[in-house]
PDB file of N, CA and C in Angstrom:
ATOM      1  N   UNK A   1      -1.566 -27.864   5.704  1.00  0.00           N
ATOM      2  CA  UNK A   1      -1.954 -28.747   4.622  1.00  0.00           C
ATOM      3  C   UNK A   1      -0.973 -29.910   4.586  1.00  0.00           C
ATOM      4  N   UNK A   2      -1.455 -30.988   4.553  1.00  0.00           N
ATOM      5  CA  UNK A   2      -0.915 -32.428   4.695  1.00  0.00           C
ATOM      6  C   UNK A   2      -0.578 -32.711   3.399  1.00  0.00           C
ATOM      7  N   UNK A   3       0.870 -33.288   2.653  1.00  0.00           N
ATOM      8  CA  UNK A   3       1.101 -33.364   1.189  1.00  0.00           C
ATOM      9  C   UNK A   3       0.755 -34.889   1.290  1.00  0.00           C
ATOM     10  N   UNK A   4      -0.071 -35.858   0.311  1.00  0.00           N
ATOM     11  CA  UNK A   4      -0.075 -37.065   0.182  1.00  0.00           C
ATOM     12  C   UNK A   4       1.377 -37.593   0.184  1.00  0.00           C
ATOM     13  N   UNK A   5       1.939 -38.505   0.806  1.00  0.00           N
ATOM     14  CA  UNK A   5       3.060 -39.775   0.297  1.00  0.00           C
ATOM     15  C   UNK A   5       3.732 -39.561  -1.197  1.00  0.00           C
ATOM     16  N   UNK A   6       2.263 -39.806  -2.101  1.00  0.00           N
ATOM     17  CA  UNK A   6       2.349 -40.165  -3.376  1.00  0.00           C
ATOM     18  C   UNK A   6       3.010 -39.243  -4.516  1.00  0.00           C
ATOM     19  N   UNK A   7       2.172 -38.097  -3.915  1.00  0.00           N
ATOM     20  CA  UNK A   7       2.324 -36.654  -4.259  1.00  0.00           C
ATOM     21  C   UNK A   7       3.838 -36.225  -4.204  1.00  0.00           C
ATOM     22  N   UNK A   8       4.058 -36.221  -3.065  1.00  0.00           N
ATOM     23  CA  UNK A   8       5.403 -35.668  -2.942  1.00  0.00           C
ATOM     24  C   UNK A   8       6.197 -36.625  -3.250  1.00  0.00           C
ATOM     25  N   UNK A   9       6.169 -37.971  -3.574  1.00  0.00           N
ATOM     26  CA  UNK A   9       7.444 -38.685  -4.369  1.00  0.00           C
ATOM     27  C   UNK A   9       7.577 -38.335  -6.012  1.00  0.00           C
ATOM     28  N   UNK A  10       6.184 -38.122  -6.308  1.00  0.00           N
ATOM     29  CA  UNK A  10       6.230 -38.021  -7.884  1.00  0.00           C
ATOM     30  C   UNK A  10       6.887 -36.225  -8.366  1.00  0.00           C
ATOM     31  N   UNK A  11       6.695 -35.215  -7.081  1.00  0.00           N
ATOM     32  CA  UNK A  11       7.223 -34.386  -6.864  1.00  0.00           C
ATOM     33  C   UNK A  11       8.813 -34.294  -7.020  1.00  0.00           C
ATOM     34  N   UNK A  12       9.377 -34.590  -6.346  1.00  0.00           N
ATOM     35  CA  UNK A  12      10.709 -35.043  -6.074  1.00  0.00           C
ATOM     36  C   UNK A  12      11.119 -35.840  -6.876  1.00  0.00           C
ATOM     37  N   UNK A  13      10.529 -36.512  -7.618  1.00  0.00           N
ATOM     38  CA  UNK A  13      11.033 -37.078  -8.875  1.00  0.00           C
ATOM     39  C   UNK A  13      11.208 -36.715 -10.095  1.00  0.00           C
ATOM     40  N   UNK A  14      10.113 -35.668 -10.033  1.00  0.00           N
ATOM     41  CA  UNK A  14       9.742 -34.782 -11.307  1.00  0.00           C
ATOM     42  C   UNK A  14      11.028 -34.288 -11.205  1.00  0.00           C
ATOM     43  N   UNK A  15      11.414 -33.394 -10.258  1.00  0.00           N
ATOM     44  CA  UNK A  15      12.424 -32.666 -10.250  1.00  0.00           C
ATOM     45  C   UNK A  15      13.936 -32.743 -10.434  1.00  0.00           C
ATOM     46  N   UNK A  16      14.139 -34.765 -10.247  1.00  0.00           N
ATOM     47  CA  UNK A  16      15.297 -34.627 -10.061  1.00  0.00           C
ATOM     48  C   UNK A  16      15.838 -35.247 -11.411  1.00  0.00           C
ATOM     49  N   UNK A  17      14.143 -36.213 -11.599  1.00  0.00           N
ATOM     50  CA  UNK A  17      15.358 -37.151 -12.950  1.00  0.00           C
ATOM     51  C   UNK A  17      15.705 -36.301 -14.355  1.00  0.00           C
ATOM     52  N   UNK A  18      14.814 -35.489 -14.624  1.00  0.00           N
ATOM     53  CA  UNK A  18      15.713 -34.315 -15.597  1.00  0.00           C
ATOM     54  C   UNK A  18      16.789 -33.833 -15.481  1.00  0.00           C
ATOM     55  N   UNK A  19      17.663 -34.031 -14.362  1.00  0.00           N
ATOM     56  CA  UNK A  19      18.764 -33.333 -13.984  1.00  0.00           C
ATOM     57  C   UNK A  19      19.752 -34.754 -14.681  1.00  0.00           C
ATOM     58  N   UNK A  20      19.240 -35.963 -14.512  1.00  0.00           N
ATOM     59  CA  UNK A  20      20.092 -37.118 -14.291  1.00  0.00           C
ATOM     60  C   UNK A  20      20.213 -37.279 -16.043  1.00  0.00           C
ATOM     61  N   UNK A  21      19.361 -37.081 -16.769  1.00  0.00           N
ATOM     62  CA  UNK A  21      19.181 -37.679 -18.290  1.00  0.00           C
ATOM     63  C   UNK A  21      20.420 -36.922 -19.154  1.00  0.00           C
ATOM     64  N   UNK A  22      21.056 -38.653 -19.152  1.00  0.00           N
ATOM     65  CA  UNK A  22      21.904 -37.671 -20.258  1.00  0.00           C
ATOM     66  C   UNK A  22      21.676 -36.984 -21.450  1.00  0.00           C
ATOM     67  N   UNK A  23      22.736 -36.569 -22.042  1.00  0.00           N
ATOM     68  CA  UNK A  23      22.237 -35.575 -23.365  1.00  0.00           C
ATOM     69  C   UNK A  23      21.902 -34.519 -23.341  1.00  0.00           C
ATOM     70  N   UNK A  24      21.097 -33.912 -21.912  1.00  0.00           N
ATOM     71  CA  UNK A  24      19.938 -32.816 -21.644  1.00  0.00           C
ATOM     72  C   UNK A  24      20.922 -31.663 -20.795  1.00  0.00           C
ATOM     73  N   UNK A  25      21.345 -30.447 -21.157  1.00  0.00           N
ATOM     74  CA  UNK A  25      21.693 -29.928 -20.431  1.00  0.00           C
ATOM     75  C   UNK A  25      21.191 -28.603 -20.415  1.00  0.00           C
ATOM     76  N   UNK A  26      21.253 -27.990 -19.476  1.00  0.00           N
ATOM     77  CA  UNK A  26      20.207 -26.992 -19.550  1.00  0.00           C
ATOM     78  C   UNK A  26      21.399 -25.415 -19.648  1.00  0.00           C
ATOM     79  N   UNK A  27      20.725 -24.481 -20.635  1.00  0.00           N
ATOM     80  CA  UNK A  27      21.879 -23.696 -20.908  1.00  0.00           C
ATOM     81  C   UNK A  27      21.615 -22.782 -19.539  1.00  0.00           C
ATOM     82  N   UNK A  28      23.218 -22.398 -19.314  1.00  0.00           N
ATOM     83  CA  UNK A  28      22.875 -21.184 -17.736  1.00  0.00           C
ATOM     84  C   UNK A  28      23.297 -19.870 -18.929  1.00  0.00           C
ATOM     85  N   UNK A  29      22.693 -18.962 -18.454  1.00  0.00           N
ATOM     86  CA  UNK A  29      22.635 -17.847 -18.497  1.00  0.00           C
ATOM     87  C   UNK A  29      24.135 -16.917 -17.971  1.00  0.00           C
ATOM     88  N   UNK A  30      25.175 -16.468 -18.327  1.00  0.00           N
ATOM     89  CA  UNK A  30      25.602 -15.698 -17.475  1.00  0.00           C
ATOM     90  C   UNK A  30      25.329 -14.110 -17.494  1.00  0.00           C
ATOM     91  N   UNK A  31      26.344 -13.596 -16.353  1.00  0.00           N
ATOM     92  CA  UNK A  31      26.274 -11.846 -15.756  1.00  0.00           C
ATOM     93  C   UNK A  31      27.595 -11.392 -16.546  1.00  0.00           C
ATOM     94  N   UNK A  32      27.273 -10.474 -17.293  1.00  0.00           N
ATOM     95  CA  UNK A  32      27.879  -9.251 -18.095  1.00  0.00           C
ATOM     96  C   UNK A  32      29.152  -9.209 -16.443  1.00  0.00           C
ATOM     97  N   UNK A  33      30.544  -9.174 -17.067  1.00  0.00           N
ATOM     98  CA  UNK A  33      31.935  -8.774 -16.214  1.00  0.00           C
ATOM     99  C   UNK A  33      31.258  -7.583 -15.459  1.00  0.00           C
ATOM    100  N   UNK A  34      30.658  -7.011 -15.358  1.00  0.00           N
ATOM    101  CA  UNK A  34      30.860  -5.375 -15.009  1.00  0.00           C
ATOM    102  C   UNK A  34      29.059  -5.024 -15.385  1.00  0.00           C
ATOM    103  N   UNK A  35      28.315  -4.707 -14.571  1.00  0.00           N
ATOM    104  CA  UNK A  35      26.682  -4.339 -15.026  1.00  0.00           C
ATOM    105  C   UNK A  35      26.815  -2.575 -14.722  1.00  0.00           C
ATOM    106  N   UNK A  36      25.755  -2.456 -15.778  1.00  0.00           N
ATOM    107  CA  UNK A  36      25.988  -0.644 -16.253  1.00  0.00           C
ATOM    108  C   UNK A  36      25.460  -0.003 -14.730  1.00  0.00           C
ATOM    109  N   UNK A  37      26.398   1.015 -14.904  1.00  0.00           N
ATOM    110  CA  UNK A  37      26.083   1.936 -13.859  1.00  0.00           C
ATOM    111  C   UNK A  37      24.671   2.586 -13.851  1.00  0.00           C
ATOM    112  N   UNK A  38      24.099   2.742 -12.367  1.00  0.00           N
ATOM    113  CA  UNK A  38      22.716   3.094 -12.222  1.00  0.00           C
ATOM    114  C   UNK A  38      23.090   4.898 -12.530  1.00  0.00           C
ATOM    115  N   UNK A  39      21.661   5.138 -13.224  1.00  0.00           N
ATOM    116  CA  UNK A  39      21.806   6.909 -13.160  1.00  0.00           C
ATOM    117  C   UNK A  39      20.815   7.486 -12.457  1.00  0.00           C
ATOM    118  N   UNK A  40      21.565   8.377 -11.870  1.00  0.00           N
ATOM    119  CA  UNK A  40      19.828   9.427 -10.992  1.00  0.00           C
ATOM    120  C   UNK A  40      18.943   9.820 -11.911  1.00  0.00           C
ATOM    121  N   UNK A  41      18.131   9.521 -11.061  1.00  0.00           N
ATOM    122  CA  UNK A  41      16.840  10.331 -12.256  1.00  0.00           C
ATOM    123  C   UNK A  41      16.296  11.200 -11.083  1.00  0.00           C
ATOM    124  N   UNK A  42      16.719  12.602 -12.206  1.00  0.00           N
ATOM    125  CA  UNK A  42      16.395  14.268 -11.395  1.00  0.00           C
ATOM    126  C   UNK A  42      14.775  14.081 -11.067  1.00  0.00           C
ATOM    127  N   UNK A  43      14.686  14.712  -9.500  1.00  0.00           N
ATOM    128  CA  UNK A  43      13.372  14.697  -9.052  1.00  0.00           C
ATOM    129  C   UNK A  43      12.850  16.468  -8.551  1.00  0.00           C
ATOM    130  N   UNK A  44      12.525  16.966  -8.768  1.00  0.00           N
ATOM    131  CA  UNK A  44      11.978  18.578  -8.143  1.00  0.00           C
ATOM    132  C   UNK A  44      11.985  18.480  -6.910  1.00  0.00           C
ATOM    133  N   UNK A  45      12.549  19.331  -5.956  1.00  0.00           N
ATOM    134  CA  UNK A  45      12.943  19.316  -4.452  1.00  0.00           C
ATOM    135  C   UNK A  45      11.324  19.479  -3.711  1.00  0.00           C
ATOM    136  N   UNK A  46      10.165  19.835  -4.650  1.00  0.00           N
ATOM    137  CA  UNK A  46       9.222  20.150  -4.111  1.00  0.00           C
ATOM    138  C   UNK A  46       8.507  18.689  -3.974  1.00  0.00           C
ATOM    139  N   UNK A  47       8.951  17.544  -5.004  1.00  0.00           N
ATOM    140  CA  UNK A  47       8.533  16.486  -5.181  1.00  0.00           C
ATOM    141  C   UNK A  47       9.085  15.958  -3.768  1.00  0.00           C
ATOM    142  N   UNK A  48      10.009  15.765  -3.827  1.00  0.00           N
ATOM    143  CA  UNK A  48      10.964  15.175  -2.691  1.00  0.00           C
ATOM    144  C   UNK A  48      10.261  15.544  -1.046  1.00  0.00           C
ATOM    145  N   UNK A  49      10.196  16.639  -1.022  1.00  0.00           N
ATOM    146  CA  UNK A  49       9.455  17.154   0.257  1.00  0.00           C
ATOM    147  C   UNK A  49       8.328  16.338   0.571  1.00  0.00           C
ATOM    148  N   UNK A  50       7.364  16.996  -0.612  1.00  0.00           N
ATOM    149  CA  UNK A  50       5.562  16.356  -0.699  1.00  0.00           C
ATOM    150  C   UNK A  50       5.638  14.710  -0.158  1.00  0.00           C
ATOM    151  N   UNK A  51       6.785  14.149  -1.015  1.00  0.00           N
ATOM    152  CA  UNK A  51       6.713  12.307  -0.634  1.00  0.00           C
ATOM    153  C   UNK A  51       7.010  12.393   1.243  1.00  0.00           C
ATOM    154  N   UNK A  52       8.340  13.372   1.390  1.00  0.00           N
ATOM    155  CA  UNK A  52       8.348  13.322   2.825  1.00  0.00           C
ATOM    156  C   UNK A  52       7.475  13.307   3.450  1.00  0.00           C
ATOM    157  N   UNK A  53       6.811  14.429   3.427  1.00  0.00           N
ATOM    158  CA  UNK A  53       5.620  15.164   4.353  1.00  0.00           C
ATOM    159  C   UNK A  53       4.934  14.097   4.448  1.00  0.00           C
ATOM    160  N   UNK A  54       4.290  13.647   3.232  1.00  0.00           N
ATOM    161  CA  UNK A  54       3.659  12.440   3.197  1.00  0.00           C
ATOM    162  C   UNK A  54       3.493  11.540   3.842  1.00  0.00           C
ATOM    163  N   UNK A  55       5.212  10.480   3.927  1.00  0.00           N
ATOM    164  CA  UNK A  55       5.549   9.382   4.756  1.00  0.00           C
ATOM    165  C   UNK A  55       5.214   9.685   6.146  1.00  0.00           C
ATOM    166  N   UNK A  56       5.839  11.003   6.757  1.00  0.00           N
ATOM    167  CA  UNK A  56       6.312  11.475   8.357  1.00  0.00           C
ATOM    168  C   UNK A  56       4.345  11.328   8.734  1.00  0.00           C
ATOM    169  N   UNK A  57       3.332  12.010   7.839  1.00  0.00           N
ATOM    170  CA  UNK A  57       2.163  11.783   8.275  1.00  0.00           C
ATOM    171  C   UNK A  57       1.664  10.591   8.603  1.00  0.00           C
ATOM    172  N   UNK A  58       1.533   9.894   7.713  1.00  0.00           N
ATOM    173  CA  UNK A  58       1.067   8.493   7.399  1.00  0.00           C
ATOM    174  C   UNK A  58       1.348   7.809   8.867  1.00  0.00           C
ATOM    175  N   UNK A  59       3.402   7.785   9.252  1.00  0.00           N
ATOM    176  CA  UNK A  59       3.553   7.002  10.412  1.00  0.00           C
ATOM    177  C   UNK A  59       3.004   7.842  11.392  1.00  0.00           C
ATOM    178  N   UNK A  60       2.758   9.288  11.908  1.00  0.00           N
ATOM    179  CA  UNK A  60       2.306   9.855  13.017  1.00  0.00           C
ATOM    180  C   UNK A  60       1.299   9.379  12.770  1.00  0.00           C
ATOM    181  N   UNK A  61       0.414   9.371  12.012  1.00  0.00           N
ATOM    182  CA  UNK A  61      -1.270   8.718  11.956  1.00  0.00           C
ATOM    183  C   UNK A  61      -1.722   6.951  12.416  1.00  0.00           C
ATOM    184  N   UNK A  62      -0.423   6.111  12.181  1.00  0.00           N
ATOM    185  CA  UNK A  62      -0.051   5.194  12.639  1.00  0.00           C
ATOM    186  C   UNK A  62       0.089   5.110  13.988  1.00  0.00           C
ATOM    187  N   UNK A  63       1.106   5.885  14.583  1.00  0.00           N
ATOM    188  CA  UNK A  63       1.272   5.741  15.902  1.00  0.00           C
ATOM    189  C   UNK A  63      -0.072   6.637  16.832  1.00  0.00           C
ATOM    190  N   UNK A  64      -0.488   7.785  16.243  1.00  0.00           N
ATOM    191  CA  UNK A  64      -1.577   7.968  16.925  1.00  0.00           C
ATOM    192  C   UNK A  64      -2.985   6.770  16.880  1.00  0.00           C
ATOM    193  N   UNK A  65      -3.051   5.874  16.029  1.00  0.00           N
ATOM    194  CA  UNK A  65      -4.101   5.007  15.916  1.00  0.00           C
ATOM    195  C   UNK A  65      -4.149   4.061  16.725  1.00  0.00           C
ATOM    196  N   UNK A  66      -2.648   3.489  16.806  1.00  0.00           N
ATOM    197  CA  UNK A  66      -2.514   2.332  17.648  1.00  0.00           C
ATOM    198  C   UNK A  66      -1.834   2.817  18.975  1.00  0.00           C
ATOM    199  N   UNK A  67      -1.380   4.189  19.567  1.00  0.00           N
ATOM    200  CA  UNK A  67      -1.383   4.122  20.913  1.00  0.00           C
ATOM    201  C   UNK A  67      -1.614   5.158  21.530  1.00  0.00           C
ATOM    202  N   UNK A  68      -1.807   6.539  20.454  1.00  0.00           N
ATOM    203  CA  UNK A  68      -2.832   7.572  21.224  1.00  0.00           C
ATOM    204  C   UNK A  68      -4.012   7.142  21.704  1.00  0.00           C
ATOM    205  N   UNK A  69      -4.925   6.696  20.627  1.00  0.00           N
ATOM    206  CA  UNK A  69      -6.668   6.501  20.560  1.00  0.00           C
ATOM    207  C   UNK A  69      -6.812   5.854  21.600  1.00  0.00           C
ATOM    208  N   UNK A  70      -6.196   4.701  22.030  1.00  0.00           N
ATOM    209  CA  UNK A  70      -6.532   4.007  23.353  1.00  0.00           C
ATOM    210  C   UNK A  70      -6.226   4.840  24.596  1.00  0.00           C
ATOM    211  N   UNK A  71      -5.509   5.255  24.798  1.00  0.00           N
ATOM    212  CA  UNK A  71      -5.431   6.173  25.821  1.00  0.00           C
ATOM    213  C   UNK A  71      -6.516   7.239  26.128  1.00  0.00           C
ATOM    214  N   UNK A  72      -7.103   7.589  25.198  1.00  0.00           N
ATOM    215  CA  UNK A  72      -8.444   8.451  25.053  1.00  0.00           C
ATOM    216  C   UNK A  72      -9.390   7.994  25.869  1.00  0.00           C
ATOM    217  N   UNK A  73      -9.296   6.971  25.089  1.00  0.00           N
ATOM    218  CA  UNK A  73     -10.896   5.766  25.884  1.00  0.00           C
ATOM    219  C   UNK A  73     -10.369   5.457  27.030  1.00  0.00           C
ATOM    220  N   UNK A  74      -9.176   5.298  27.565  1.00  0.00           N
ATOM    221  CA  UNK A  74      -9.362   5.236  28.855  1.00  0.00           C
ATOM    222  C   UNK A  74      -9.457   6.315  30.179  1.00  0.00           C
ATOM    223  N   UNK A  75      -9.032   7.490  29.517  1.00  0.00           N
ATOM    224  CA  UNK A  75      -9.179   8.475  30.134  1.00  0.00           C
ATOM    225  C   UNK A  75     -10.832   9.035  30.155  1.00  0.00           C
ATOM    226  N   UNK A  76     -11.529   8.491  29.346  1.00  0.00           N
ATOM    227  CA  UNK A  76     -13.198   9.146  29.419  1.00  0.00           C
ATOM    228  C   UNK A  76     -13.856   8.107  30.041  1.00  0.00           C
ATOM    229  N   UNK A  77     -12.661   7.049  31.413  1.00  0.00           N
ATOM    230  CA  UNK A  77     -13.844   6.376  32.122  1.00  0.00           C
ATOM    231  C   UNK A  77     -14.705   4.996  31.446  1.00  0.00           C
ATOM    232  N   UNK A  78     -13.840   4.506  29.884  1.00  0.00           N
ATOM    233  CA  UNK A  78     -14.389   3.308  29.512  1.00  0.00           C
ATOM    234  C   UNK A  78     -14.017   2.430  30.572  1.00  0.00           C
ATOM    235  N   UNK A  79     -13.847   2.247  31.321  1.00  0.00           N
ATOM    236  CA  UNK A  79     -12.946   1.710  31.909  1.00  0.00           C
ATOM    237  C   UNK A  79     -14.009   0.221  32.349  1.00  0.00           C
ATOM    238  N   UNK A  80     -14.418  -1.013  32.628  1.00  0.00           N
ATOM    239  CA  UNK A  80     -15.370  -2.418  32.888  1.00  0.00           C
ATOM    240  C   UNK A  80     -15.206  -2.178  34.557  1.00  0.00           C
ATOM    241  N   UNK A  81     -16.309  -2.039  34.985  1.00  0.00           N
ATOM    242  CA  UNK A  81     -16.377  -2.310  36.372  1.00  0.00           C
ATOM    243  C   UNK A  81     -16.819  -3.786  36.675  1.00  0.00           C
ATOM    244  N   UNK A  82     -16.577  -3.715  37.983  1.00  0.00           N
ATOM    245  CA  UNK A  82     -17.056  -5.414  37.994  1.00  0.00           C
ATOM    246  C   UNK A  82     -18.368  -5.470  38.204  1.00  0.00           C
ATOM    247  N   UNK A  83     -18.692  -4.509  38.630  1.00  0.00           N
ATOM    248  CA  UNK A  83     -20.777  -4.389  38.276  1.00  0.00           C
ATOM    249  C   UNK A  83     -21.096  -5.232  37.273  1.00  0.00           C
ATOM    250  N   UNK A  84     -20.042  -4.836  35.941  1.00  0.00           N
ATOM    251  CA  UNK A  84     -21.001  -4.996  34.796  1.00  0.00           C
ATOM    252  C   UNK A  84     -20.623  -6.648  34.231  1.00  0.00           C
ATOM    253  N   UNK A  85     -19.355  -6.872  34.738  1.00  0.00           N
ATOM    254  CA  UNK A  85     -19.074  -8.318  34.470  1.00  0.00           C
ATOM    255  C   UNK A  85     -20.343  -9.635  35.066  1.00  0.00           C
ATOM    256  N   UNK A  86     -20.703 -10.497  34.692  1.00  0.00           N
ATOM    257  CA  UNK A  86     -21.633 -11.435  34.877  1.00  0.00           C
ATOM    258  C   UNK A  86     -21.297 -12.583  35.364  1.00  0.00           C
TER     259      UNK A  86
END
């Protein structure tokens, strides 16, 4: 996508002359000295497993999709002869 000339000056302008106007300052926000410590949150070891099992499937089902399955089809002889090319 091509930005008009026009577009992107009034862009870049938008943006900058608020910065330039005096009087206007924009309040910053600060970060707490020290942010609260994270806490575990207890999970059931059976939970923990199930998500495993889960993940480890998902990627074997992955890798069998994208490089078992083809191997299939080529072993049952899909294979393009030049017969069939035109």
């Amino acid at each position: 996508m091509i930005i008009p000339k026009r577009l992107l000056i009034i862009g870049v302008m938008a943006a900058i002359v608020p910065t330039l106007l005096p009087g206007r300052t924009i309040a910053m926000t600060t970060m707490p000295a020290q942010p609260a410590p994270l806490r575990p949150i207890p999970q059931p070891l059976a939970l923990k497993a199930g998500v495993t099992l889960g993940g480890l499937l998902l990627m074997g089902g992955n890798l069998w999709w994208f490089l078992g399955s083809k191997r299939q089809t080529l072993e049952k002889g899909d294979r393009p002869s030049s017969r069939d090319e035109v």
